[in-house]
Protein backbone atom coordinates (compact mmCIF):
# COMPACT_ATOMS: atom_id res chain seq x y z
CA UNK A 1 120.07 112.80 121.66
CA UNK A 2 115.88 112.66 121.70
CA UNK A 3 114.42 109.17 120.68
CA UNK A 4 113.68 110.45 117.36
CA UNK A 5 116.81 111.24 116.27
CA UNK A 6 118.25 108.03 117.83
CA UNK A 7 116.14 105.77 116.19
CA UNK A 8 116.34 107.26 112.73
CA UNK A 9 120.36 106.89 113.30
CA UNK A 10 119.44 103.40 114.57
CA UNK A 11 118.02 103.41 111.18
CA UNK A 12 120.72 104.67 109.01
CA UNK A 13 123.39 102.35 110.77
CA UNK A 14 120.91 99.55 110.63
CA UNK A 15 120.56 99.63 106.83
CA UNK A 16 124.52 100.23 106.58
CA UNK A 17 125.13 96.93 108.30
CA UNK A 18 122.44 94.88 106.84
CA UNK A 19 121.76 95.97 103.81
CA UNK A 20 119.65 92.93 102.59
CA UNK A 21 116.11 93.29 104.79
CA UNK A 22 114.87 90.12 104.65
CA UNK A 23 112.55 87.86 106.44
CA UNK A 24 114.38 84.82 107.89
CA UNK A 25 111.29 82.43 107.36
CA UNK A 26 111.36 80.67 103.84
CA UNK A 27 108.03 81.38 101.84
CA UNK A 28 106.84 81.73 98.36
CA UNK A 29 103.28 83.95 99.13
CA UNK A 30 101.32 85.68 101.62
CA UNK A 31 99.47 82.21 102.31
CA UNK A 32 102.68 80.29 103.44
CA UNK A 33 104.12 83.83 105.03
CA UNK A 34 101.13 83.36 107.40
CA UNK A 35 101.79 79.84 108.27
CA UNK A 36 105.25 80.39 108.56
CA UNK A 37 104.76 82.63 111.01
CA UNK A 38 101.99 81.07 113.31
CA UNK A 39 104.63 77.74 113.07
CA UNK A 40 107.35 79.71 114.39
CA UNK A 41 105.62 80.94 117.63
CA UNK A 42 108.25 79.31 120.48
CA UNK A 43 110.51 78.05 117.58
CA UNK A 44 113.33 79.09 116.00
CA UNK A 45 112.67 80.16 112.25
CA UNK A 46 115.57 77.92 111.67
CA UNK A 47 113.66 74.37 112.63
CA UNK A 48 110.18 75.94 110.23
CA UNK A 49 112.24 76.33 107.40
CA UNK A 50 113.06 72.72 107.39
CA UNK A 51 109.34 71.58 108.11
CA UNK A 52 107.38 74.22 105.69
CA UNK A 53 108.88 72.58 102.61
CA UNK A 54 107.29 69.29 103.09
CA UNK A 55 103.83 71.20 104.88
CA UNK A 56 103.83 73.41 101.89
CA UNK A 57 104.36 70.27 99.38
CA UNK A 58 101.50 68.20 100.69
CA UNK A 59 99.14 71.86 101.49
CA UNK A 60 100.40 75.00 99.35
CA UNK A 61 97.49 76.67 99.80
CA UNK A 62 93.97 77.96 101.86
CA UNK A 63 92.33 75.62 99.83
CA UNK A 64 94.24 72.15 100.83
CA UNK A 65 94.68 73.19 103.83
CA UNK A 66 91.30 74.15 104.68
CA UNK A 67 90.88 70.28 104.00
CA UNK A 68 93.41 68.79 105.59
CA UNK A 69 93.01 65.89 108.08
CA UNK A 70 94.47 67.06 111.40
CA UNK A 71 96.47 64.33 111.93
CA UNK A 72 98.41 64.89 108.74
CA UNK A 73 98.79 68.71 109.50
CA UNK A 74 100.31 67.54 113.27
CA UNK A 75 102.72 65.32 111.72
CA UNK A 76 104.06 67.32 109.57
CA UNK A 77 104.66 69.92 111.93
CA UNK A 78 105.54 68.06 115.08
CA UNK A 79 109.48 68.94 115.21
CA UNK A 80 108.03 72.41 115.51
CA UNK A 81 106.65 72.49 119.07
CA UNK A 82 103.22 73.24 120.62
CA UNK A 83 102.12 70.88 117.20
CA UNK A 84 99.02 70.48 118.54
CA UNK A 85 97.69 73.63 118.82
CA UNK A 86 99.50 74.80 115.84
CA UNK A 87 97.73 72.24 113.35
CA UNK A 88 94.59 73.10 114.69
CA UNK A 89 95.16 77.05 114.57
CA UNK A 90 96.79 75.86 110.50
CA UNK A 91 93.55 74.41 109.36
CA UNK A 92 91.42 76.76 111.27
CA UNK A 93 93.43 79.91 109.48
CA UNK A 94 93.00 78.15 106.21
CA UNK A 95 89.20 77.95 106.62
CA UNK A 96 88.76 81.34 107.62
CA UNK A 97 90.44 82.52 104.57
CA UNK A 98 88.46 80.64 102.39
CA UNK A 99 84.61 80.91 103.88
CA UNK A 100 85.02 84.73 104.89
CA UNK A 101 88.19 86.08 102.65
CA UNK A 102 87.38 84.24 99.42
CA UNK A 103 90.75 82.65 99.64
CA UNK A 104 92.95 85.21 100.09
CA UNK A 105 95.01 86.48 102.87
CA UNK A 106 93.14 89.43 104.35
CA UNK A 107 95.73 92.83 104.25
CA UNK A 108 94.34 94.60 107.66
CA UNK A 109 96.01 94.11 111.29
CA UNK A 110 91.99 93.94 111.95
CA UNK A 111 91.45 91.33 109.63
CA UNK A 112 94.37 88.87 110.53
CA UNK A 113 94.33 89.16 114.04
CA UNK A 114 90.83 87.43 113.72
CA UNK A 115 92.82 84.63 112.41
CA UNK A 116 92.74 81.62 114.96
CA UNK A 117 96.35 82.12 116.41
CA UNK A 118 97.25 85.09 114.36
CA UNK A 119 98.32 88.47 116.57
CA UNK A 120 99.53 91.94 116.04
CA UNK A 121 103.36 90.82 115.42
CA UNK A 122 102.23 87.61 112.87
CA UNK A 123 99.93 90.79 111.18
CA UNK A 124 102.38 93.39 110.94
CA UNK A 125 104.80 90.78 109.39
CA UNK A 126 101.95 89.88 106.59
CA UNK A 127 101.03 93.13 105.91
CA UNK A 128 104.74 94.55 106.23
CA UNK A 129 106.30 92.38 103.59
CA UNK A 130 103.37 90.94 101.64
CA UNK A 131 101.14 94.41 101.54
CA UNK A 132 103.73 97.03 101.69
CA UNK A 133 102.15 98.67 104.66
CA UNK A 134 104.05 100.91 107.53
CA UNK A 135 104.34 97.35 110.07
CA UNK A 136 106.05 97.13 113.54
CA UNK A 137 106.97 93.57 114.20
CA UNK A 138 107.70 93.24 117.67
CA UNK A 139 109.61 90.36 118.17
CA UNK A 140 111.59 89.27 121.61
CA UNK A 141 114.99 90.51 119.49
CA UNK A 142 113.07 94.04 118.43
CA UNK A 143 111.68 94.52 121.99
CA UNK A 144 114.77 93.73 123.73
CA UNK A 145 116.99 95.95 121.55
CA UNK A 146 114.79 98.97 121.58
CA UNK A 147 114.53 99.16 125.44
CA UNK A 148 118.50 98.89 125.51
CA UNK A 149 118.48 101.65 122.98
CA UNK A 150 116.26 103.85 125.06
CA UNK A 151 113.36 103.97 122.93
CA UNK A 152 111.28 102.39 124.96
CA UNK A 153 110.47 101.52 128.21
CA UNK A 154 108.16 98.42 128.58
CA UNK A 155 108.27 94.66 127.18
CA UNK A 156 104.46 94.77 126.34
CA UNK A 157 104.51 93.74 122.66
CA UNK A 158 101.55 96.42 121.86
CA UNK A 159 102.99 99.30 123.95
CA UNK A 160 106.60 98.96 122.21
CA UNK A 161 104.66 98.60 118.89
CA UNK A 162 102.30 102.27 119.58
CA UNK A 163 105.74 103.79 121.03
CA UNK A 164 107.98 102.93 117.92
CA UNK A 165 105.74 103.70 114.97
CA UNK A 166 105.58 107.77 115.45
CA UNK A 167 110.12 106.92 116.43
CA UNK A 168 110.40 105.18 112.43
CA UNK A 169 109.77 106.14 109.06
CA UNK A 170 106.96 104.64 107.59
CA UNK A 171 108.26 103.32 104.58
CA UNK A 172 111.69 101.94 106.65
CA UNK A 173 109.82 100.58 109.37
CA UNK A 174 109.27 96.84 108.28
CA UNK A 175 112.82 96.70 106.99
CA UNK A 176 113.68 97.89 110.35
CA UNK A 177 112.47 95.43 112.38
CA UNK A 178 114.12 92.88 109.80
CA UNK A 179 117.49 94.23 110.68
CA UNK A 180 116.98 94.32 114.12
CA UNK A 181 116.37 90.36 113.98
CA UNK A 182 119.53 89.85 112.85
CA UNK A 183 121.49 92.94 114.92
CA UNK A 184 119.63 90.88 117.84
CA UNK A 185 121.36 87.26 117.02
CA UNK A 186 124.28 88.43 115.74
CA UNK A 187 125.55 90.93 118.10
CA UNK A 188 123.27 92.65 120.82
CA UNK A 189 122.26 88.68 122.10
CA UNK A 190 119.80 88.47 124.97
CA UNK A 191 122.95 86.65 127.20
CA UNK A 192 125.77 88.52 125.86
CA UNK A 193 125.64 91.34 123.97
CA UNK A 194 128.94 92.51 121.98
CA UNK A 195 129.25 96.31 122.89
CA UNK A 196 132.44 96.30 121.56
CA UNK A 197 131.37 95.51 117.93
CA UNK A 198 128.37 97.00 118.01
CA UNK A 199 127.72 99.68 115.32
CA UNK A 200 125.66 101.36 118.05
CA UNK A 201 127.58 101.89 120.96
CA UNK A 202 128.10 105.70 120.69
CA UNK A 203 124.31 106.15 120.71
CA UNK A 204 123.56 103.14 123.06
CA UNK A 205 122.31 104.58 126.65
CA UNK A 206 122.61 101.34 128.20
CA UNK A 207 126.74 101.33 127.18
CA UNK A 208 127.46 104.79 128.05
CA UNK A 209 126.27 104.28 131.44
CA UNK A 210 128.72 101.61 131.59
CA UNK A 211 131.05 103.99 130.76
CA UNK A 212 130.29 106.24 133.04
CA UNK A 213 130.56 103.83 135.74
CA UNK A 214 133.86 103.40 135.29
């Protein structure tokens, strides 16, 4: 099977098994999408969801945030990890929007990625689900699955992203890599993947040359 025809079957299956694609992270517009995201850089989207409602309470917008003491960002985010830079790259995001994108979240990879803290797989995510754009979100789950699936060959976040856009539909792609989140936690794990219950298997070139092996 070429790589095209296994990742459109990746596809189908995908879809089958989660039919809901849906962003884990907890948001209400493209402004707290964004944060969400930068927040949840080395942390599980599990711990932002319970921090963002308080964060979002106190700064629901470019505007508040823009103005927001950094000590009051930091604490509101410190369960999160790396709070320090993460506050800092929060306000700094929010006063980009507002003095260059008249307080609204830009809808360009080009754009966001000039974001303090903001790269390729926090701007595919934004303009994925916010923008309804063709996105490739290449998070540790995505990369690690699509190398297993022979699709690609490298960890490099950009290279998997260039390999797997021509491999996906456009308008499936996003939803894709939503699926492949939760394929990634709930089955093919980093530590132990489930072969045995994986809707995959038959198409898998990592498990056939198990089987072969035997």
């Amino acid at each position: 099977m070429r790589k095209k025809e296994r990742a459109l079957e990746a596809v189908r299956r995908m879809k089958d098994l989660y039919p809901e694609a849906v962003c884990s992270l907890q948001y209400q517009d493209a402004f707290q999408l964004l944060i969400a995201t930068r927040l949840s850089a080395q942390c599980t989207d599990a711990r932002v969801n319970l921090v963002t409602p308080d964060l979002f309470n106190n700064y629901p917008d470019a505007v508040s945030m823009a103005n927001a003491p950094l000590s009051s960002v930091e604490e509101l985010i410190k369960t999160c990890g790396l709070y320090k830079t993460k506050a800092k790259d929060l306000i700094g995001i929010a006063q980009m929007i507002v003095s260059e994108f008249d307080g609204t979240v830009p809808d360009t990879i080009e754009d966001l990625t000039r974001l303090p803290g903001v790269g390729r797989k926090t701007a595919n995510l934004v303009c994925g689900d916010i923008y309804g754009k063709p996105s490739v979100v290449t998070d540790t789950h995505f990369i690690r699955i699509c190398n297993r699936l022979g699709l690609v060959n490298t960890t490099n976040p950009l290279q998997v992203e260039r390999e797997m856009r021509p491999l996906l539909p456009p308008q499936e792609s996003g939803d894709f890599c939503h699926r492949i989140v939760h394929f990634g936690r709930d089955i093919c794990t980093a530590r132990n993947a489930r072969c045995d219950q994986c809707p995959l298997e038959d198409i898998c070139p990592k498990k056939l040359s198990k089987k072969n092996k035997r």
